[in-house]
Protein backbone atom coordinates (compact mmCIF):
# COMPACT_ATOMS: atom_id res chain seq x y z
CA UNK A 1 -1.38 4.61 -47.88
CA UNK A 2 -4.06 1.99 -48.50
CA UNK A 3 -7.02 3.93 -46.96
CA UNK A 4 -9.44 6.37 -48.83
CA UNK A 5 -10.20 9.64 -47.05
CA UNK A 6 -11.67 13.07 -47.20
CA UNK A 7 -10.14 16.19 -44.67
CA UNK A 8 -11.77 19.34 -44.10
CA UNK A 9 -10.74 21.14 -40.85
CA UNK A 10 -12.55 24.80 -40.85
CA UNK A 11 -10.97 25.87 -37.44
CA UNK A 12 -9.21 29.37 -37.53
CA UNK A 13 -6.33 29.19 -34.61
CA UNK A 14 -4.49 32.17 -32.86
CA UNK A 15 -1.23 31.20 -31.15
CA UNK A 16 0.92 33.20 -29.51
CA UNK A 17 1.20 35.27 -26.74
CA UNK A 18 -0.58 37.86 -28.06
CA UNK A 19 -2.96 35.75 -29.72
CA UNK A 20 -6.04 37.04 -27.42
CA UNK A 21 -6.10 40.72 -29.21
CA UNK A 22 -7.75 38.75 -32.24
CA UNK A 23 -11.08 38.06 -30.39
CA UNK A 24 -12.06 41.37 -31.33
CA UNK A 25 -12.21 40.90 -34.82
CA UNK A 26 -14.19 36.99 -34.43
CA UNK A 27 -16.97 38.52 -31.66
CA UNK A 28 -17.86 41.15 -34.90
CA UNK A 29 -18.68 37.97 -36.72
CA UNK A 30 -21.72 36.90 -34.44
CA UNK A 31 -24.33 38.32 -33.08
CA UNK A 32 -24.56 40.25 -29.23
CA UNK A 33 -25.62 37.49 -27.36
CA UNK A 34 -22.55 35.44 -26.09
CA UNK A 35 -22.34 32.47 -23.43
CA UNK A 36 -19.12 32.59 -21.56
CA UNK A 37 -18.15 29.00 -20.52
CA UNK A 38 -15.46 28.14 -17.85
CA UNK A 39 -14.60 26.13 -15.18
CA UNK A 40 -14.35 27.13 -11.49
CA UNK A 41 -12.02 29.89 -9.99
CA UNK A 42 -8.67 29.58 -11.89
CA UNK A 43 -9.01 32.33 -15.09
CA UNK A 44 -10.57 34.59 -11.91
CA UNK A 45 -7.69 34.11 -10.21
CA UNK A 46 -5.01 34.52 -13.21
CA UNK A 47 -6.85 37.76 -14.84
CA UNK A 48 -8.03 35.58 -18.13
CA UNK A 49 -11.67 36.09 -17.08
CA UNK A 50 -11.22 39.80 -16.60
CA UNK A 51 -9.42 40.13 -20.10
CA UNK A 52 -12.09 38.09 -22.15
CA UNK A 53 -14.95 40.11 -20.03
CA UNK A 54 -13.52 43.25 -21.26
CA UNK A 55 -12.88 42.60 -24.77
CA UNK A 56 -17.26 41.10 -24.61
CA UNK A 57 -17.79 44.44 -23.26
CA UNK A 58 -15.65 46.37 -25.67
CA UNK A 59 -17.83 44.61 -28.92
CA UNK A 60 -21.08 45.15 -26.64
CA UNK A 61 -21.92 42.05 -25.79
CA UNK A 62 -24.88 40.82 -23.79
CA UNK A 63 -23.22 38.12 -21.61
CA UNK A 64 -24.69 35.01 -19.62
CA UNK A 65 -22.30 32.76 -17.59
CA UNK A 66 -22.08 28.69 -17.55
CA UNK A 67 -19.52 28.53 -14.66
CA UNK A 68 -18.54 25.34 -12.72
CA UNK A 69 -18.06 23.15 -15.67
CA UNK A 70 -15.76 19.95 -13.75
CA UNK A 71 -13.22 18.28 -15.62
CA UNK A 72 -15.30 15.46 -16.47
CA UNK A 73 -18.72 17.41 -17.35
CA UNK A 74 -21.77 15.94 -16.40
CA UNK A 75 -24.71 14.94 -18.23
CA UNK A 76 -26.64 17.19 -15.09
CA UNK A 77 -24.07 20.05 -16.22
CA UNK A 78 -25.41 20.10 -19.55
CA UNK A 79 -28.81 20.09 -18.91
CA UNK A 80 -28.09 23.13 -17.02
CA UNK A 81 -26.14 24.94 -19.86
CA UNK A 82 -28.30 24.16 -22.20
CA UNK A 83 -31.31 25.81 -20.19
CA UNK A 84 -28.80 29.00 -19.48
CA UNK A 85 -28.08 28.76 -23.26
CA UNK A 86 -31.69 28.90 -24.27
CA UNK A 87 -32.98 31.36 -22.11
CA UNK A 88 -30.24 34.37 -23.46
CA UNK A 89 -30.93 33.02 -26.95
CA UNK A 90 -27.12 32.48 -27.48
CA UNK A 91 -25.38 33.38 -30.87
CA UNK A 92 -22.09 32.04 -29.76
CA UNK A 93 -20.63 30.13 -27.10
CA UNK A 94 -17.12 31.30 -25.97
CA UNK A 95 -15.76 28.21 -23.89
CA UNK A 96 -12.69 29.77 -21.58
CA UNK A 97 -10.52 26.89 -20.31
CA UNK A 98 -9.65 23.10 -20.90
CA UNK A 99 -10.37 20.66 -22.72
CA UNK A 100 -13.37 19.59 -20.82
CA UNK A 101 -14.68 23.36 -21.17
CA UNK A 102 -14.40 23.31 -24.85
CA UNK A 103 -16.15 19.93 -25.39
CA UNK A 104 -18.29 20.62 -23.10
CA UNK A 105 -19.53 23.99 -25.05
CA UNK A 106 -19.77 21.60 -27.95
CA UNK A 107 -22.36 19.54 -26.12
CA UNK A 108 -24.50 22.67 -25.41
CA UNK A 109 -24.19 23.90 -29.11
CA UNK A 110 -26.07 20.44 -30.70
CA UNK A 111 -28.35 20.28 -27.57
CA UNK A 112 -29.67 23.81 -27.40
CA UNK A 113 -31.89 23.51 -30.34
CA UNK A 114 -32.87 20.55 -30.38
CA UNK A 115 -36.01 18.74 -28.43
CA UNK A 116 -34.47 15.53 -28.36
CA UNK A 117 -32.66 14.56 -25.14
CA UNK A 118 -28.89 14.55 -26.00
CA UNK A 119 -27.47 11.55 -24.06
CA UNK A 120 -29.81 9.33 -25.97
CA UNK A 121 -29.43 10.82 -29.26
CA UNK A 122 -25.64 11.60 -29.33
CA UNK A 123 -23.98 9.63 -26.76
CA UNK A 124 -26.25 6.20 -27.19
CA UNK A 125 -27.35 6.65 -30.47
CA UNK A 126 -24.72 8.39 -31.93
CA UNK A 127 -26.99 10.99 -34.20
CA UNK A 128 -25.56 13.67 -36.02
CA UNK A 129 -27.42 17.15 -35.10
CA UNK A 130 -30.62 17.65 -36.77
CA UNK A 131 -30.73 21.19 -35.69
CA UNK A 132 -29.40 24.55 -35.61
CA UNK A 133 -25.67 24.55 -34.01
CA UNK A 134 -24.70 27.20 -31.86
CA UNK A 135 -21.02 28.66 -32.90
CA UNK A 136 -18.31 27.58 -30.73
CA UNK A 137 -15.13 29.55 -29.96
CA UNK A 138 -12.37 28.46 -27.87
CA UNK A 139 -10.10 30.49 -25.51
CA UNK A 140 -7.54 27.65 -24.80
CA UNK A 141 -5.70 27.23 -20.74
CA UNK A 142 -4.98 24.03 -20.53
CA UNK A 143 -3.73 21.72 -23.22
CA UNK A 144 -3.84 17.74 -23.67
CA UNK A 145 -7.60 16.97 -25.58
CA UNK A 146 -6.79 18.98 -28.91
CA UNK A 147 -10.92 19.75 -28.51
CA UNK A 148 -9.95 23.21 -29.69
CA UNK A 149 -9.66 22.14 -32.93
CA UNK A 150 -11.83 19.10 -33.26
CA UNK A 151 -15.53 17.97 -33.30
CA UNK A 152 -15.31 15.55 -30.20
CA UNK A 153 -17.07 15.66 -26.93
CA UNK A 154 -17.11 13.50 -23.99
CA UNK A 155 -19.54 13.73 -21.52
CA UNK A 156 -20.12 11.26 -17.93
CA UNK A 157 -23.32 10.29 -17.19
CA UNK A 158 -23.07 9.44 -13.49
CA UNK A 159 -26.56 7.38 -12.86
CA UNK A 160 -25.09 4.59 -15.42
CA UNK A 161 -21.64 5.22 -14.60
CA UNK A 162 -20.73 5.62 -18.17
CA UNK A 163 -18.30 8.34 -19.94
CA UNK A 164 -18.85 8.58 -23.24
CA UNK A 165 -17.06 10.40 -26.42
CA UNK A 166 -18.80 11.53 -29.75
CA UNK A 167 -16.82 12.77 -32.30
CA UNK A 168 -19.32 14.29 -34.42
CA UNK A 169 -19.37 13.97 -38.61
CA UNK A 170 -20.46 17.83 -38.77
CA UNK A 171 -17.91 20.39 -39.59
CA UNK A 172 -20.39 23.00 -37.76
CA UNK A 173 -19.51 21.21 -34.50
CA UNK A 174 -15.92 22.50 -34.77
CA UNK A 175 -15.18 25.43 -32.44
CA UNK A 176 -15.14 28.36 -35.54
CA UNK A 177 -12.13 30.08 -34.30
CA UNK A 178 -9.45 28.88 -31.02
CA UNK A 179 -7.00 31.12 -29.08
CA UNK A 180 -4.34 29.40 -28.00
CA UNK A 181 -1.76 31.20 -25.92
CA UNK A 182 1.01 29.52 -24.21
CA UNK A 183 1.41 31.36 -21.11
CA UNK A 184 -2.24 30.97 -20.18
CA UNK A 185 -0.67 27.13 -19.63
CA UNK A 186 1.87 28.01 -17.41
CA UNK A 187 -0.29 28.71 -14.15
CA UNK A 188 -1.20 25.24 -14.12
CA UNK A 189 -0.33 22.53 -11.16
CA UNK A 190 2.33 20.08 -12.69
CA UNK A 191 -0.17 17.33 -12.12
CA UNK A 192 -2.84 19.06 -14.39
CA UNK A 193 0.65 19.56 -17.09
CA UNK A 194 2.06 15.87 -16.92
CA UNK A 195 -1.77 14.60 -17.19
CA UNK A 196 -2.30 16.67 -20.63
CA UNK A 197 1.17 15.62 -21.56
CA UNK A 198 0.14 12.24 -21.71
CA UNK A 199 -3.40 13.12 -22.89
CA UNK A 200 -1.04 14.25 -25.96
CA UNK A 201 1.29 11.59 -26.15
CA UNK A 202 -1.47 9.23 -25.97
CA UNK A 203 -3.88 10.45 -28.94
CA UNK A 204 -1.26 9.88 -30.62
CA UNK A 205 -0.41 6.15 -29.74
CA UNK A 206 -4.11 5.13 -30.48
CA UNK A 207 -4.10 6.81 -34.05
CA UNK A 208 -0.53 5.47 -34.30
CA UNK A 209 -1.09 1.67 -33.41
CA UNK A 210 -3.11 0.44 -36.14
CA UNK A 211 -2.14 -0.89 -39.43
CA UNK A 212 0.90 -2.53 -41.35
CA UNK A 213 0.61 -0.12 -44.32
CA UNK A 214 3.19 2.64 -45.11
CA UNK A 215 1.25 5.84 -44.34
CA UNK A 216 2.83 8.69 -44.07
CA UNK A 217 0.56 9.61 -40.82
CA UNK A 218 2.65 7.18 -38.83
CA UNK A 219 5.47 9.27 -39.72
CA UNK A 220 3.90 12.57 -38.67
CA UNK A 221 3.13 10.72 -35.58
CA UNK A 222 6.65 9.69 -34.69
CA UNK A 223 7.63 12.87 -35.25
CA UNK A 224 4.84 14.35 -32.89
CA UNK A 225 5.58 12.12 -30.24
CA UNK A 226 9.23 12.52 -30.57
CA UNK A 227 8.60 16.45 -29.81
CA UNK A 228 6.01 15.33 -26.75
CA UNK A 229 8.37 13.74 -25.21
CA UNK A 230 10.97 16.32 -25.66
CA UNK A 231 9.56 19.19 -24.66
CA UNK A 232 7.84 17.28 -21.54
CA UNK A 233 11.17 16.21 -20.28
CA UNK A 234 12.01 20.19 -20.45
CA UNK A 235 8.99 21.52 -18.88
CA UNK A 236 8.94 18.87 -16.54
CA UNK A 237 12.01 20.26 -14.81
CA UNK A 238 11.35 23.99 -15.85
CA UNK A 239 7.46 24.50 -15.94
CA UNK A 240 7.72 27.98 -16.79
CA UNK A 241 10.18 27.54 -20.04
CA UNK A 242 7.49 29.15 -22.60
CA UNK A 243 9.21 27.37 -25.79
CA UNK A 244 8.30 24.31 -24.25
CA UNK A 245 5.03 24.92 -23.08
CA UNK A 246 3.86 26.27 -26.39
CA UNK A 247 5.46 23.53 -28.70
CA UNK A 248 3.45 21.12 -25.92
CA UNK A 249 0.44 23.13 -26.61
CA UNK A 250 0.96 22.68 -30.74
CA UNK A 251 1.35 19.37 -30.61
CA UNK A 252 -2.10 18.93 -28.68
CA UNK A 253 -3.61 20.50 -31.44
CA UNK A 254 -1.92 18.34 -34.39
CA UNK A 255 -2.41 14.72 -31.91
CA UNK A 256 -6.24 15.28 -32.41
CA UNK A 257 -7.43 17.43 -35.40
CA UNK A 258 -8.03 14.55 -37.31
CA UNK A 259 -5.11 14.57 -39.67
CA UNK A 260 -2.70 11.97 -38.75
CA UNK A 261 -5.87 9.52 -38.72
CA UNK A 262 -6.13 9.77 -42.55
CA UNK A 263 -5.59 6.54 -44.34
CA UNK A 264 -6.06 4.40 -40.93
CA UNK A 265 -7.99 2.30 -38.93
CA UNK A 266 -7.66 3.67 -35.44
CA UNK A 267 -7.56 2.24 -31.68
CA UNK A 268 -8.68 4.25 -28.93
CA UNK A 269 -9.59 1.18 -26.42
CA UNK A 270 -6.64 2.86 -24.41
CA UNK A 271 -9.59 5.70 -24.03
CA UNK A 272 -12.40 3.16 -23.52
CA UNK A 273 -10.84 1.48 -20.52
CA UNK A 274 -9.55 4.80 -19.25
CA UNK A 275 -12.82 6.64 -19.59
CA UNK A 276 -14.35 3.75 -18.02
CA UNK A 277 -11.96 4.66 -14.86
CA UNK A 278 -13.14 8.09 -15.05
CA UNK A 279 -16.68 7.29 -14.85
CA UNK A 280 -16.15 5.06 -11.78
CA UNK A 281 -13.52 7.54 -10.05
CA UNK A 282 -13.95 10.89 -11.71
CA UNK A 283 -10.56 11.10 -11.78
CA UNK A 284 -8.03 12.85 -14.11
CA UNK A 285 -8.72 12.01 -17.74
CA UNK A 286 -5.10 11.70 -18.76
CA UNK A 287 -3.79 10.30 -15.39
CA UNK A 288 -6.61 7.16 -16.28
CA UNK A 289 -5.00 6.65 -19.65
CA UNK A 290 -1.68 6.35 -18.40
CA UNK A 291 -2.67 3.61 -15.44
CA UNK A 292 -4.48 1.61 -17.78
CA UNK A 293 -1.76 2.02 -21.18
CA UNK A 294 1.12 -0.25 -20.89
CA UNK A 295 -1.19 -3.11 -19.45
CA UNK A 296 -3.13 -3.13 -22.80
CA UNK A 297 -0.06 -2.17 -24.96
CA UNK A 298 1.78 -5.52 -23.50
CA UNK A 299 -1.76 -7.39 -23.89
CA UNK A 300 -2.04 -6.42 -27.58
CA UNK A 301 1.46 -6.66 -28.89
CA UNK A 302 1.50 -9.76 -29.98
CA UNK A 303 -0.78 -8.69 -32.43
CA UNK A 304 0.93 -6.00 -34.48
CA UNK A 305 4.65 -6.93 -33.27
CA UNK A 306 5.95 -4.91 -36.30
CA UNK A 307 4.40 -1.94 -35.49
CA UNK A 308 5.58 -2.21 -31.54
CA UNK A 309 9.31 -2.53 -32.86
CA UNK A 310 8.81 0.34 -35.45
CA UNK A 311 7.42 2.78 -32.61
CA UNK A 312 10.83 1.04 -29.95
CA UNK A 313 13.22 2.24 -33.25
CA UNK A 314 12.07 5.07 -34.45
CA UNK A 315 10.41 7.09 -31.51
CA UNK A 316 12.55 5.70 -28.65
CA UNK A 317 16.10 5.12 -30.50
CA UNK A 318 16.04 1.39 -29.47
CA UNK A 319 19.04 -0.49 -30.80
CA UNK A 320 17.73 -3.31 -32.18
CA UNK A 321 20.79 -5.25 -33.26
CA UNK A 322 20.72 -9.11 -32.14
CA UNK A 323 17.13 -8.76 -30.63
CA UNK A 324 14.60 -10.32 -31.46
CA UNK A 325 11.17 -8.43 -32.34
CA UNK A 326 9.84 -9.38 -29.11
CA UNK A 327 12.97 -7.85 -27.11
CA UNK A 328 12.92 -4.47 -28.92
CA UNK A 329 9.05 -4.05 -28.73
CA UNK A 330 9.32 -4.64 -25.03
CA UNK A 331 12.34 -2.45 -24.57
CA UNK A 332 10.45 0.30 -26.11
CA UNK A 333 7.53 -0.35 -24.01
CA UNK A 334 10.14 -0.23 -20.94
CA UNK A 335 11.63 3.27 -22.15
CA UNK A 336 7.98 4.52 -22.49
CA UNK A 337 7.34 3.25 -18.81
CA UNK A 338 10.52 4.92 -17.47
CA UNK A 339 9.40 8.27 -19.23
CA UNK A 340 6.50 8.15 -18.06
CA UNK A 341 7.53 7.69 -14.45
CA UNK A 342 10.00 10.69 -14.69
CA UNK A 343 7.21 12.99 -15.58
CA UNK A 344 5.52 11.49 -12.35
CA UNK A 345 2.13 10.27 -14.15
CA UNK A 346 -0.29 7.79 -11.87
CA UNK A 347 0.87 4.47 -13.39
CA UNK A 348 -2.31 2.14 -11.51
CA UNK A 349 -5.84 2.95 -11.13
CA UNK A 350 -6.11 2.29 -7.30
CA UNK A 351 -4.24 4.97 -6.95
CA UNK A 352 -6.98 6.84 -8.96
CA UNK A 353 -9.65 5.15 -6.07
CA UNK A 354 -10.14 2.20 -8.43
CA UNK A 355 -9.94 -1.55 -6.61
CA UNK A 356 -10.38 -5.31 -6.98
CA UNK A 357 -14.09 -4.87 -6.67
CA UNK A 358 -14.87 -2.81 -9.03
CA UNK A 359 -13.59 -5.01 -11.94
CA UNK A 360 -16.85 -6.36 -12.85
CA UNK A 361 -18.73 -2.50 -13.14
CA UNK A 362 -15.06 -1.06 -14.53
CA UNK A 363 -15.67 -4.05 -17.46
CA UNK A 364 -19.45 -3.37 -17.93
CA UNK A 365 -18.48 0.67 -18.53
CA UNK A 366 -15.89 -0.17 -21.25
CA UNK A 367 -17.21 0.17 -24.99
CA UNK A 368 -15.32 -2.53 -27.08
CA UNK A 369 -14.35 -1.07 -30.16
CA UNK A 370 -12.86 -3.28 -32.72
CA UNK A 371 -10.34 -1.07 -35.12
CA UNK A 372 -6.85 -1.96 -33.34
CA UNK A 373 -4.57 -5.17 -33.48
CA UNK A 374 -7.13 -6.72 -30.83
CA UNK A 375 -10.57 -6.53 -30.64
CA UNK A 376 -11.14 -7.56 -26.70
CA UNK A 377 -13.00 -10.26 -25.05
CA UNK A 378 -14.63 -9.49 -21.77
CA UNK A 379 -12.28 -11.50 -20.17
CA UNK A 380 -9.29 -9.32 -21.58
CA UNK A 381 -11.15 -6.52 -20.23
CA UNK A 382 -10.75 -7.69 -16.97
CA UNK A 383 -7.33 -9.47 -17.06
CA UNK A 384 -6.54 -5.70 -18.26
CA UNK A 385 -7.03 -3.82 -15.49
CA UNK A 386 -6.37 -6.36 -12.97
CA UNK A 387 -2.93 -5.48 -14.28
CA UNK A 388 -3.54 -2.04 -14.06
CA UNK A 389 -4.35 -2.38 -10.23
């Protein structure tokens, strides 16, 4: 490992199915006003809400609710919570539900005390808070982000047609404690499942495609997409199979808690150009990553041929005997595609309501970042997802 790093992850998980009982004990750790966060109807509708409500009530709790948060929250949404937020004079934020709850409760907790207006200063200007941060806890339904135990948050802004991720520097931004329970994950629609499953599968790939060194996080990362793909292809045909579901869920956590970054450069254009779909469309995060991904894996491996053969041996079991490095980097890219298309993922953005016309805008949205094998040219950008039509 070539790189020089320092790793401090202060998130205390509960996993199980019986994970939810420990609440109790983090709610006695904060004071009585508490901001429940969710999304629309679903932890009504599966009991969740009613089991977090009591166990608020239980530690008397004054509650306030932040409901309606959509999967890609808006910059309008979090003006909102931050108002609800203020007004109860919130000592902790309990975000029930996905990924997009959880960073979205992040958002709130910088923005709450602070006067400045929080697009500008964390989403343009990419400030660190200079204020008081709300706690964070997470009660986990969906997996795919790993938010539950990072410091990232993405939020659209839908007048400039950007979505944008921060991943702050501040330990404090990190959700203090996450419950993470398999079977709240089985409820969900397979399309909301296969989209988290590449969510997964992808943080992985842009941590994973950077670099020539030998660092051992390319190993962990093998390994951790070797179980994605695994389990998926189980819970793909058996969605209720809980040993699945919750090694799926584990994995989430390990693809984005920072630790197989250590010692590397890392990608994430894959997320630029798919974010930059989900500002434009509002679709599915993960189902934009996975219509824009082989496009810009075939467009950049040229570039770091090595590590495209490595990731075709190792986490695809490619034979690479009398091939050349070109033919086993594009067989792996072909056994990736034909997973991929078993689990039923979108694999184009018109299907996501993107077209020809929007090139130009889907171009202007995407934030060039410059730590992969390619740093992209405008033109890229577009030849990109004209191939991803």
């Amino acid at each position: 490992m070539l790189g020089n790093f320092s790793y401090c992850n202060p998130t205390k998980l509960y996993f199980g199915d019986d994970s939810l009982k420990y609440l109790n004990g983090e709610l006695a750790k904060y004071g009585k006003n508490v901001v429940l966060i969710y999304g629309k109807n679903s932890i009504k509708k599966n009991g969740i809400y009613d089991e977090v409500v009591e166990i608020l009530k239980a530690n008397n709790k004054n509650i306030a609710e932040i409901s309606g948060v959509m999967p890609n929250p808006t910059l309008e949404k979090l003006y909102e919570g931050i108002d609800i937020a203020r007004k109860h004079k919130a000592d902790l934020l309990l975000a029930v539900g996905g990924g997009s709850v959880c960073d979205y409760a992040k958002a709130v907790s910088v923005s709450v005390n602070c006067d400045e207006d929080p697009w500008d200063k964390y989403y343009i200007k990419f400030e660190e808070p200079t204020c008081d941060i709300i706690p964070v806890g997470c009660v986990l339904t969906m997996v795919g982000t790993g938010s539950e135990m990072n410091a990232g948050s993405v939020i659209t802004n839908r007048k400039t047609k950007m979505k944008i991720g921060h991943v702050f520097a501040d330990e404090n931004v990190m959700p203090r404690f996450s419950v993470l329970n398999p079977k709240y994950t089985l409820t969900l629609p397979h399309y909301q499942m296969v989209s988290g499953i590449y969510d997964i599968f992808n943080h992985i790939c842009e941590q994973y495609f950077s670099g020539e060194d030998d660092n051992t996080s390319d190993y962990i990362s093998e390994g951790l997409m070797r179980s994605v793909i695994h389990s998926s292809r189980i819970a793909n045909k058996d969605p209720q199979n809980y040993e699945a579901r919750s090694n799926i869920m584990w994995t989430a956590t390990w693809a984005l808690n920072t630790l197989i970054s250590r010692g590397k450069a890392t990608d994430w254009m894959v997320h630029m150009l798919g974010q930059a779909v989900g500002a434009h469309t509002d679709a599915a995060h993960g189902m934009t990553l996975a219509a824009v991904s082989l496009p810009y894996y075939r467009h950049i491996m040229p570039y770091g041929l090595k590590k495209f053969v490595r990731f075709a041996k190792n986490v695809w079991d490619v034979d690479t005997t009398n091939k050349t490095d070109q033919q086993a980097a594009e067989e792996g890219l072909k056994a990736m595609e034909s997973w991929m298309k078993e689990l039923g993922l979108v694999m184009n953005i018109t299907e996501l309501g993107a077209n020809e016309n929007m090139l130009e805008g889907l171009a202007q949205s995407t934030i060039v970042l410059t730590d992969g094998y390619k740093s992209l040219e405008h033109d890229e950008i577009i030849e990109i997802f004209k191939n991803s039509l």
